[in-house]
Protein backbone atom coordinates (compact mmCIF):
# COMPACT_ATOMS: atom_id res chain seq x y z
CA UNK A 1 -113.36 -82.54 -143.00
CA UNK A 2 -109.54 -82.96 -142.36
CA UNK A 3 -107.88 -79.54 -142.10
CA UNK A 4 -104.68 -78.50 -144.25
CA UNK A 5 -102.54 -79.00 -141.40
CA UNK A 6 -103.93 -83.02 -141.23
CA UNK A 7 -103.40 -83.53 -144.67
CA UNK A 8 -100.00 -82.31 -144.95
CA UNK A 9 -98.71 -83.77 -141.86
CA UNK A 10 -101.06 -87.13 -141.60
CA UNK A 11 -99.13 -90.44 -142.68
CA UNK A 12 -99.94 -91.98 -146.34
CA UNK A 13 -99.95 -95.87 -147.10
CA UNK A 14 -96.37 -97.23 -148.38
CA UNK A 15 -96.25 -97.90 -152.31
CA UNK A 16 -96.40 -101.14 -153.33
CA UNK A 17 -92.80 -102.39 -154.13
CA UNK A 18 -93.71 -102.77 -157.50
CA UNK A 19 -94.30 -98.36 -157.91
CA UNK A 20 -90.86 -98.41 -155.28
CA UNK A 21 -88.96 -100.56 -158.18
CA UNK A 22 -90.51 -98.94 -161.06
CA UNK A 23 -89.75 -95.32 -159.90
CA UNK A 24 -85.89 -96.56 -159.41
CA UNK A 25 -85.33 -97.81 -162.88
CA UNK A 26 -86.84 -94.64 -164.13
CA UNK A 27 -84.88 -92.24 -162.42
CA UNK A 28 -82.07 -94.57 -163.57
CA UNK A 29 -82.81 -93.65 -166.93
CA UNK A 30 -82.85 -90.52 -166.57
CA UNK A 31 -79.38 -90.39 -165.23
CA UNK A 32 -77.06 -92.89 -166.99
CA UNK A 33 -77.92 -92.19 -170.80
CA UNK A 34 -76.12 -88.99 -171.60
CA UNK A 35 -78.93 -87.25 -173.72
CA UNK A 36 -81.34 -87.60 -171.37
CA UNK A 37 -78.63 -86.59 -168.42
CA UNK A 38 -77.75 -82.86 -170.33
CA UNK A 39 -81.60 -82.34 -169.91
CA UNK A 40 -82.01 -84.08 -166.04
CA UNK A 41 -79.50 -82.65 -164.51
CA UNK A 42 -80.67 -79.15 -164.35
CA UNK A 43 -82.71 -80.52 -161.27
CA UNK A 44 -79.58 -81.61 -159.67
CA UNK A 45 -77.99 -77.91 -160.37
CA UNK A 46 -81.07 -76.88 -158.66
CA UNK A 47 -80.67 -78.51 -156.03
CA UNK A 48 -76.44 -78.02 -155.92
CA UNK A 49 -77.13 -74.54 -155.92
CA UNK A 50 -79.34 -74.55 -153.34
CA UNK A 51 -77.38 -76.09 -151.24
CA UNK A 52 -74.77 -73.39 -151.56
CA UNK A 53 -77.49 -70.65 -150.48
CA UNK A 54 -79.03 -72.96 -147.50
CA UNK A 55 -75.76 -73.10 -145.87
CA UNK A 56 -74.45 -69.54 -146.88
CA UNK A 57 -77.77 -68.31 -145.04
CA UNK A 58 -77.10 -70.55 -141.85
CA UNK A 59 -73.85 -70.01 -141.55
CA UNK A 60 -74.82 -65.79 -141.69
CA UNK A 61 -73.47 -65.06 -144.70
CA UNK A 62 -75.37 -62.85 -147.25
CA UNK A 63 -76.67 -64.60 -150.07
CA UNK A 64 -76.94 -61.93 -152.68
CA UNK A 65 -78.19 -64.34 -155.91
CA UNK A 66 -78.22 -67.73 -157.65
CA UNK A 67 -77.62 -68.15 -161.19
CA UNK A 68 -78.91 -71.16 -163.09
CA UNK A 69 -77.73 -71.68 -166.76
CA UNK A 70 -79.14 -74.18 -169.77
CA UNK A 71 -75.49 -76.26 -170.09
CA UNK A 72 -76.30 -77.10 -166.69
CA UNK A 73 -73.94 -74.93 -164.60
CA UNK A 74 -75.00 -72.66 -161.88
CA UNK A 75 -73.55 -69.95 -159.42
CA UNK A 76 -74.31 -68.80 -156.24
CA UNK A 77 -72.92 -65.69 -154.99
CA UNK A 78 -72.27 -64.56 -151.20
CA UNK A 79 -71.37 -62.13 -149.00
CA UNK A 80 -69.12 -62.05 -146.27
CA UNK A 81 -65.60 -63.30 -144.89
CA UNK A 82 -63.91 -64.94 -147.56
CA UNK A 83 -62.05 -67.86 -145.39
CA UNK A 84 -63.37 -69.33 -142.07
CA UNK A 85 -65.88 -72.20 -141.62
CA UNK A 86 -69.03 -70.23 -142.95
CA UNK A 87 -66.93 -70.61 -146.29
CA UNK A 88 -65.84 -73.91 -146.08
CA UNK A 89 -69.12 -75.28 -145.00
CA UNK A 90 -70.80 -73.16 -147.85
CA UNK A 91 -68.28 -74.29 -150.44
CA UNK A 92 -68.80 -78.05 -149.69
CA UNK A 93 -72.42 -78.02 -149.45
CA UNK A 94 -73.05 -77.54 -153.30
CA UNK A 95 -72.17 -81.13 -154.22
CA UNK A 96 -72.94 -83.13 -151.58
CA UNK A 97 -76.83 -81.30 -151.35
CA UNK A 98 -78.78 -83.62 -153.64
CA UNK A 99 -77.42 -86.35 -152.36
CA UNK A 100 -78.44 -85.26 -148.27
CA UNK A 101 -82.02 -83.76 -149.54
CA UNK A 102 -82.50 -87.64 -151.69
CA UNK A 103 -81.60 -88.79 -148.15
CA UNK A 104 -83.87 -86.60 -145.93
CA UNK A 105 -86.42 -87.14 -148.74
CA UNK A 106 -85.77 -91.16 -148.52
CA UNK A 107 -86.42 -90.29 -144.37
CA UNK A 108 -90.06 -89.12 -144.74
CA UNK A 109 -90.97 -91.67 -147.01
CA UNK A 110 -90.21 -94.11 -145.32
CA UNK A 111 -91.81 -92.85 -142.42
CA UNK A 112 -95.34 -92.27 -144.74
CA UNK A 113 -94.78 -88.38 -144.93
CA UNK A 114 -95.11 -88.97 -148.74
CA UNK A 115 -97.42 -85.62 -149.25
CA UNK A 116 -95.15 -83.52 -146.37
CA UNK A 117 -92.08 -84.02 -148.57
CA UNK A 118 -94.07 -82.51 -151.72
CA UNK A 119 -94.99 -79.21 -149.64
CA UNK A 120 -91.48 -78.96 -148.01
CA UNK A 121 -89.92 -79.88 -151.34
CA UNK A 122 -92.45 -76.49 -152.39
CA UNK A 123 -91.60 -74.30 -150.15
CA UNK A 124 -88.04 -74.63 -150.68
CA UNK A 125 -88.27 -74.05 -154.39
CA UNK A 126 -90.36 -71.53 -153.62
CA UNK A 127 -88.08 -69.78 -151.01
CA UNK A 128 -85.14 -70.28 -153.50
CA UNK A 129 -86.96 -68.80 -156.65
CA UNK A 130 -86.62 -65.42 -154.93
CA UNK A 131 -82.72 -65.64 -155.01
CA UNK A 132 -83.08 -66.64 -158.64
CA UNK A 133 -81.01 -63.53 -160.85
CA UNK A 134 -81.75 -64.86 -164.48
CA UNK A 135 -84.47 -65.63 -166.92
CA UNK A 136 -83.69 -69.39 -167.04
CA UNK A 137 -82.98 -69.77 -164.08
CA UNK A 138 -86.68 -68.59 -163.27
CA UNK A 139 -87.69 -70.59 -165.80
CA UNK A 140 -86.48 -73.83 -164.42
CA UNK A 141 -87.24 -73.69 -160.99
CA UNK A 142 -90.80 -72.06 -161.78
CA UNK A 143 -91.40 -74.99 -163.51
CA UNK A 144 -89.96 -77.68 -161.19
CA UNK A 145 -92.19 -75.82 -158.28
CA UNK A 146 -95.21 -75.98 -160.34
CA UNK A 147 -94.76 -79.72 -161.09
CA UNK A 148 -94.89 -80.74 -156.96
CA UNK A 149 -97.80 -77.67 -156.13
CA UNK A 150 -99.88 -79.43 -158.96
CA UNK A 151 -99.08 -83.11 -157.81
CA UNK A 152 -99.20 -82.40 -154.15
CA UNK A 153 -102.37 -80.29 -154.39
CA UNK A 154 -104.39 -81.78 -156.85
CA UNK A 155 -102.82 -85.72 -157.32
CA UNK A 156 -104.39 -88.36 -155.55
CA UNK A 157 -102.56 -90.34 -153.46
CA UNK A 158 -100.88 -93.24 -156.00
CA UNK A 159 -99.56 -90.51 -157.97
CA UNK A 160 -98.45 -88.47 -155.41
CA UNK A 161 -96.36 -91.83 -153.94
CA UNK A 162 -95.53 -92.50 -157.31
CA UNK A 163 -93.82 -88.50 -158.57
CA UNK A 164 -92.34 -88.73 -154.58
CA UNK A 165 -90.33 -91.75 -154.69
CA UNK A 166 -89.16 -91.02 -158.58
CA UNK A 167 -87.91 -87.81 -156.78
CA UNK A 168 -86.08 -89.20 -154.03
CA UNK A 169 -84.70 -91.49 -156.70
CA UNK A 170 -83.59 -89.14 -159.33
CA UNK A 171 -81.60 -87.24 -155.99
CA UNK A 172 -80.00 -90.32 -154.72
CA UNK A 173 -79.09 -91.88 -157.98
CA UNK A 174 -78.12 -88.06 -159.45
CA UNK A 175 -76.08 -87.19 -156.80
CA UNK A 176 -73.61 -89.75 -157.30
CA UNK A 177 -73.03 -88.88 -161.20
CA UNK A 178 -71.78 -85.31 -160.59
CA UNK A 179 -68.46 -85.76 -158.29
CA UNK A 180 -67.07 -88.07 -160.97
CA UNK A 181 -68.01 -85.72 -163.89
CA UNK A 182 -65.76 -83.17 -161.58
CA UNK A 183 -63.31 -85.88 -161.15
CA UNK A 184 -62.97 -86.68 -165.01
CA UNK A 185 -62.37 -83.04 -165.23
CA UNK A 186 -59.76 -82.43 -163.63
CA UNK A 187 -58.06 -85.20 -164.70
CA UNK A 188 -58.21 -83.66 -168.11
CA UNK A 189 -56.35 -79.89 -166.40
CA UNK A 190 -59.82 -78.45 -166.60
CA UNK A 191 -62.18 -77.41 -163.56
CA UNK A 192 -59.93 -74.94 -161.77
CA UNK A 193 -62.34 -73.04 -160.19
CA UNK A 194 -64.05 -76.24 -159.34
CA UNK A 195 -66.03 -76.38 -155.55
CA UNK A 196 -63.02 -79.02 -154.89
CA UNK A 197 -60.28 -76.85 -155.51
CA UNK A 198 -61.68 -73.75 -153.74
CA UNK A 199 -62.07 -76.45 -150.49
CA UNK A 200 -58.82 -76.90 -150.71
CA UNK A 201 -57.02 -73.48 -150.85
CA UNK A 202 -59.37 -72.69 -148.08
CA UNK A 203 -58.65 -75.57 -145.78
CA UNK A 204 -55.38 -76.25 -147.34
CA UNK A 205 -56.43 -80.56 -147.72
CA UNK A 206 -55.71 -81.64 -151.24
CA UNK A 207 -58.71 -81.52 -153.99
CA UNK A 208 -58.82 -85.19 -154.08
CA UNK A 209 -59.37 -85.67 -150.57
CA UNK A 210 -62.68 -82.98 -151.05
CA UNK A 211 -63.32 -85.27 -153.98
CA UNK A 212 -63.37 -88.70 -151.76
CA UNK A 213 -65.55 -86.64 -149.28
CA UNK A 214 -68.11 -85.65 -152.53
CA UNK A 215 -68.43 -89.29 -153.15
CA UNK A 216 -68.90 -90.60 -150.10
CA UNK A 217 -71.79 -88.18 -149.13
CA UNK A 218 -73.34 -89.68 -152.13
CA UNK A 219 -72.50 -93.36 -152.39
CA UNK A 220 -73.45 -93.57 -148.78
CA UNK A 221 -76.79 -91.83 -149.13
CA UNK A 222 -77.61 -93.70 -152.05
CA UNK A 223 -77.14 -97.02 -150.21
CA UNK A 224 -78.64 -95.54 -146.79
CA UNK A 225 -81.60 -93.60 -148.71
CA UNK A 226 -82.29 -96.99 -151.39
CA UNK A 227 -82.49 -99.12 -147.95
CA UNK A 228 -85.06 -96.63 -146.55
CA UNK A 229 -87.64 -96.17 -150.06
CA UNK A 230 -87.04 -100.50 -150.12
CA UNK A 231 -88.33 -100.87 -146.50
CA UNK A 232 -85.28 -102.54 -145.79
């Protein structure tokens, strides 16, 4: 009988490219009608968020909690200096982060680690849900943990394929939405406080320039991550 440790890390069969086209135009409708976005995009806040608290740990900061919030915002909060790289690296990780996890994601699956990206995917919800300082934000990422413990655990392999690459998906194609909602923003005076505009009173680089950065992390992982779930 194959042991845990086999079946996380032992390779799984590719999806056929119908499941790989399928999964795309379902995350893609997820993300372009606006309904359905106010719901879906409390995964990408998740994983914004996140991102904040990965690199504030790394970088030895103190996280001290993450805040996730039903119109889709979220806050992470932080201890330690308040300039410096560990800043700037923290600031900039929150929107670029779904866009580098839908391309680390795109990685394994391409390399047939289809049920070791469900159990990191896990763990990291898991290790974030205990930074989580609100009810809804408990809610949400209780809920987004349970949905990849019960597909990794108790899905056979199709499915699990099938909820992996409609993951990877939904990250690639959802991180590119974000940066222009920001940008629309502050084209209307709004968004002060905006990830952009703290980059650039700590680095002293214009907003904009932050902003190109923002959308080239995700145009280019969406083409460099879309290449790798095509098998291209």
């Amino acid at each position: 009988m194959d042991t845990l440790w086999d079946r996380v890390t032992g390779l799984q069969p590719d999806p056929d490219l119908w499941v790989v086209l399928a999964t795309a135009a379902a995350a893609l409708a997820i993300v372009v009608p606006h309904n359905l976005w106010r719901v879906s995009r409390n995964a990408i806040t998740i994983a914004h968020e996140g991102g904040h608290g990965l690199i504030a740990l790394l970088t030895g900061r103190t996280l001290t909690g993450i805040r996730l919030h039903s119109d889709t915002s979220g806050l992470t909060l932080s201890r330690g200096k308040p300039h410096g790289l560990g800043m700037i690296l923290t600031a900039a990780a929150g929107y670029t982060a779904p866009s580098l996890l839908g391309l680390g994601g795109a990685a394994l699956l391409g390399a047939g680690r289809i049920t070791l990206l469900l159990w990191v995917a896990t763990a990291l919800l898991v290790a974030m849900l205990v930074m989580i300082r609100n009810a809804y934000g408990v809610l949400t990422v209780v809920l987004s943990g349970g949905a990849f413990l019960v597909v990794s655990w108790l899905a056979g392999p199709q499915v699990q394929a099938a909820f992996a690459y409609a993951v990877v998906w939904f990250l690639l194609l959802g991180g590119v939405r974000p940066p222009f909602e920001l940008q629309a923003k502050r084209r209307r005076g709004g968004a002060a406080e905006s990830d952009a505009d703290q980059l650039s009173r700590l680095t002293h680089v214009p907003a904009g320039l932050w902003l190109f950065l923002f959308h080239t992390v995700s145009l280019c992982s969406l083409l460099g991550g879309g290449r790798w779930l095509l098998g291209l």
